[in-house]
N, C-alpha and C. Protein backbone atom coordinates (compact mmCIF):
# COMPACT_ATOMS: atom_id res chain seq x y z
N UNK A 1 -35.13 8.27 0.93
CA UNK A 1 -34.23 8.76 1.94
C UNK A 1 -34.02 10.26 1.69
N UNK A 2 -33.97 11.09 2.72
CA UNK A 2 -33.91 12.38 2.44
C UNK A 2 -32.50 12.77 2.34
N UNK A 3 -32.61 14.00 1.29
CA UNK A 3 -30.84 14.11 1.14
C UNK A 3 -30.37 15.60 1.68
N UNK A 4 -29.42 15.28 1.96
CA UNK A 4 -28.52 16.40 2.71
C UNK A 4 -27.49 16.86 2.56
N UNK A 5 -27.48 18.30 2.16
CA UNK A 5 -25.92 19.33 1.35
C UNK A 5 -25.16 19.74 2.58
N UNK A 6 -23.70 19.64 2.27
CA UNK A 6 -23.01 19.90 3.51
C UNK A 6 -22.16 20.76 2.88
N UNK A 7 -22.03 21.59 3.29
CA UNK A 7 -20.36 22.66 2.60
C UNK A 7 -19.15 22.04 3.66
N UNK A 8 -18.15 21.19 2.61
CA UNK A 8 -17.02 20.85 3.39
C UNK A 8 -15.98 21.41 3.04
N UNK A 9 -14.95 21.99 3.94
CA UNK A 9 -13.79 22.76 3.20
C UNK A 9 -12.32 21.33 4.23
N UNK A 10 -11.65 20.88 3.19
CA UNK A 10 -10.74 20.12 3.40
C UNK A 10 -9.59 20.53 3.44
N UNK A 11 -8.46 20.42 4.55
CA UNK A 11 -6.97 21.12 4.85
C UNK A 11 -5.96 20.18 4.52
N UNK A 12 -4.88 19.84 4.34
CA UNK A 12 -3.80 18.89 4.67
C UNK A 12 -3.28 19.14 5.99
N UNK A 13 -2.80 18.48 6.84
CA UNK A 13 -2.22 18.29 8.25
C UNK A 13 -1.14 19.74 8.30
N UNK A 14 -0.48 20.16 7.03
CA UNK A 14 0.79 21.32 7.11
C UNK A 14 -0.50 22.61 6.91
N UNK A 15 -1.28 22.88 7.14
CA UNK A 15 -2.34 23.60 6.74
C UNK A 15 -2.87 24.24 5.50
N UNK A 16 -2.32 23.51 4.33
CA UNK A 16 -2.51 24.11 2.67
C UNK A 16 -3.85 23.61 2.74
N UNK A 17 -4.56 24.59 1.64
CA UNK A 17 -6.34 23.57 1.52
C UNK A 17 -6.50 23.26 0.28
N UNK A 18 -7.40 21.99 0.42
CA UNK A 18 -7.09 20.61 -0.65
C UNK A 18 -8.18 21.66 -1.31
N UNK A 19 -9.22 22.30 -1.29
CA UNK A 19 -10.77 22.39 -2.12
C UNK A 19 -10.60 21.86 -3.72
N UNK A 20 -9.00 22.84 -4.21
CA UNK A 20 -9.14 22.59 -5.35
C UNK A 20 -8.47 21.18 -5.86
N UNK A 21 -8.24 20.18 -4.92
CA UNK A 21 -7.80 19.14 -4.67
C UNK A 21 -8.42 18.17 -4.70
N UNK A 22 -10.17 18.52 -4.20
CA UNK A 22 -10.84 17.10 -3.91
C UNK A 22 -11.96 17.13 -4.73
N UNK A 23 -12.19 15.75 -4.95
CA UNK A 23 -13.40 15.77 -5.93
C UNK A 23 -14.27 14.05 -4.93
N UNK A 24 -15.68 15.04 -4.94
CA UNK A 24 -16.66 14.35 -4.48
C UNK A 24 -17.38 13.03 -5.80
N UNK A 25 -17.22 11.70 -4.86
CA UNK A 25 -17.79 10.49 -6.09
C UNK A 25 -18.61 9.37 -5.40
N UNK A 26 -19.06 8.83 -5.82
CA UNK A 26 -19.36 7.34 -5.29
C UNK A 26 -18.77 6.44 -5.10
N UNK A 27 -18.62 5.69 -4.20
CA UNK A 27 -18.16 4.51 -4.31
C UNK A 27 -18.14 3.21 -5.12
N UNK A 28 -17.32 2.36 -5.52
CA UNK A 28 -17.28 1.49 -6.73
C UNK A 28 -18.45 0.71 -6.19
N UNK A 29 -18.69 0.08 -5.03
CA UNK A 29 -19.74 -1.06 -4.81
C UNK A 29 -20.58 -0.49 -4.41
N UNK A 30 -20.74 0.17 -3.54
CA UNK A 30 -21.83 0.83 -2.92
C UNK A 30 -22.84 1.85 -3.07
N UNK A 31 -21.70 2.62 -4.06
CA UNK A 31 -22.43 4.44 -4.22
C UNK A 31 -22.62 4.85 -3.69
N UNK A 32 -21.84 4.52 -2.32
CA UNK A 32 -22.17 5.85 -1.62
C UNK A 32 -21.25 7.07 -1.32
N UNK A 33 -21.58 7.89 -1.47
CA UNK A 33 -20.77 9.28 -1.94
C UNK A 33 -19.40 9.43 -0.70
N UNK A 34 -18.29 9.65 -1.05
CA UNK A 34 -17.15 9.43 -0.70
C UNK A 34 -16.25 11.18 -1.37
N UNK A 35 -15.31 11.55 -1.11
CA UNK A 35 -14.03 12.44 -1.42
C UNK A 35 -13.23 11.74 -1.21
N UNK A 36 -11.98 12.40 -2.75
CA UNK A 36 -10.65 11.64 -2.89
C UNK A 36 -10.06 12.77 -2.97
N UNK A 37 -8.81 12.92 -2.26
CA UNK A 37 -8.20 14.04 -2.04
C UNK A 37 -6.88 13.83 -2.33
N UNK A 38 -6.69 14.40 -3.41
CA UNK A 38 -5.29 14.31 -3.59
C UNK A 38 -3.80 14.72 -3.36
N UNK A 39 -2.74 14.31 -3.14
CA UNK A 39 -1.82 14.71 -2.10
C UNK A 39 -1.57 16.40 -2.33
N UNK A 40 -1.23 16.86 -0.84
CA UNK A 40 -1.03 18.90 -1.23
C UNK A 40 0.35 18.82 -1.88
N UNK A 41 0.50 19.31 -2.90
CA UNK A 41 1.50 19.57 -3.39
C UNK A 41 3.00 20.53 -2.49
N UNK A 42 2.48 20.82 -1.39
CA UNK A 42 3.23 21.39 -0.65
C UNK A 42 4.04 20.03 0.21
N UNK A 43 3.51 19.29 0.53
CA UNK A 43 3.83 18.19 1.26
C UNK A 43 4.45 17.29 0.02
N UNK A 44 3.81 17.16 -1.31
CA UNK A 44 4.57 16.07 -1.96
C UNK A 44 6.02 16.72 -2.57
N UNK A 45 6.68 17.78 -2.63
CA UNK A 45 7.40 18.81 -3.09
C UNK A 45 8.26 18.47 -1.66
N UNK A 46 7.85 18.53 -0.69
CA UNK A 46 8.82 18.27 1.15
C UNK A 46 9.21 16.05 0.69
N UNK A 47 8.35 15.91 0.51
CA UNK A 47 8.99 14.58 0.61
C UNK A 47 9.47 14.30 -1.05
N UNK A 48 9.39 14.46 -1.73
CA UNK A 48 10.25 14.55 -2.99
C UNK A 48 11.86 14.89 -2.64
N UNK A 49 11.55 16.33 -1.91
CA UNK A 49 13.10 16.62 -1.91
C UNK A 49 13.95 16.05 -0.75
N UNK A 50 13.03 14.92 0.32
CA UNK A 50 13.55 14.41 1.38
C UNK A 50 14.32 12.97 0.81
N UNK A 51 13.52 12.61 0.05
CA UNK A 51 13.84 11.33 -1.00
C UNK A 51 14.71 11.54 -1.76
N UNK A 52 14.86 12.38 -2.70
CA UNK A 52 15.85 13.00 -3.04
C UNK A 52 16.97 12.78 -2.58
N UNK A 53 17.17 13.61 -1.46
CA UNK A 53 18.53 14.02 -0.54
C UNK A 53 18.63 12.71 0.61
N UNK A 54 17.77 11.93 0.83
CA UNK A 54 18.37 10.63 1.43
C UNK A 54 18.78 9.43 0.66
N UNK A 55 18.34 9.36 -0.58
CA UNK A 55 19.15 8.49 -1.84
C UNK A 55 20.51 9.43 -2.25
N UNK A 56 20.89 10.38 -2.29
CA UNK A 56 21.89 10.81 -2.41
C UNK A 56 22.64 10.97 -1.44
N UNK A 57 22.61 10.46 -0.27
CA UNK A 57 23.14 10.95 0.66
C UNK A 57 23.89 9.59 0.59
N UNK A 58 22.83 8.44 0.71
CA UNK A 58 23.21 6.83 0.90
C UNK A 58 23.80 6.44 -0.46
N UNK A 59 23.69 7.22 -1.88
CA UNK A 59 24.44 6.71 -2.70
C UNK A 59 25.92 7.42 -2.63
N UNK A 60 26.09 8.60 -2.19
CA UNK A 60 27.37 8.73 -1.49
C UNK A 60 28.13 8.49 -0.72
N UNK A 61 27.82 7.89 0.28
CA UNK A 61 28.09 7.01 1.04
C UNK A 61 28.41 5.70 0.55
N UNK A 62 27.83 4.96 -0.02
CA UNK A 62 28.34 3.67 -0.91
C UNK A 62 29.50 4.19 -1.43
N UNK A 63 29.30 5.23 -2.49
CA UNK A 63 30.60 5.55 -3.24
C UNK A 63 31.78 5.73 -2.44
N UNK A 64 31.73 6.32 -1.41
CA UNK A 64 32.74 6.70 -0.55
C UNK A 64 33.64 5.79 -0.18
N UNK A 65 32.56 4.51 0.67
CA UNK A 65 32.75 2.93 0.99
C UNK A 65 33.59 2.38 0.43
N UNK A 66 33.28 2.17 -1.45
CA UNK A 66 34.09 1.82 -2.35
C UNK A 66 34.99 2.16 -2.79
N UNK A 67 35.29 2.96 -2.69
CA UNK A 67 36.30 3.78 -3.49
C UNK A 67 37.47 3.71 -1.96
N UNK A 68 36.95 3.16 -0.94
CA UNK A 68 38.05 3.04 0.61
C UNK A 68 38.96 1.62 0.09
N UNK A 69 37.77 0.57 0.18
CA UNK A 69 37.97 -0.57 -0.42
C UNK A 69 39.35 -0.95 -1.28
């Protein structure tokens, strides 16, 4: 089978670029060549601090609750 080089440059959806993010492999059953891209740190840093601040928001809220009680 003849083989074929592709230059791929990979973005996240907020527009940061994964390049130094992704690493080209095979697949476990198949081998056939696949990228795993791992989350942009710009986006996991936005939902960290969204998680964050909505468990604190709802554990203040409990507290609040209780302490009415």
């Amino acid at each position: 089978m003849p083989e074929i080089n592709v230059n791929v440059e990979v973005y996240c959806t907020c527009g940061e670029g994964l390049c130094n993010q992704t690493e080209s492999r095979r697949t476990h059953r198949r081998a056939e060549l696949c990228f795993v891209v791992a989350p942009c740190e710009k986006c996991l840093g936005r939902a960290n601090a969204e998680g964050h601040s909505e468990g604190y928001n709802e554990g203040y809220d409990e507290g609040v609750a209780d302490s009415q009680e």
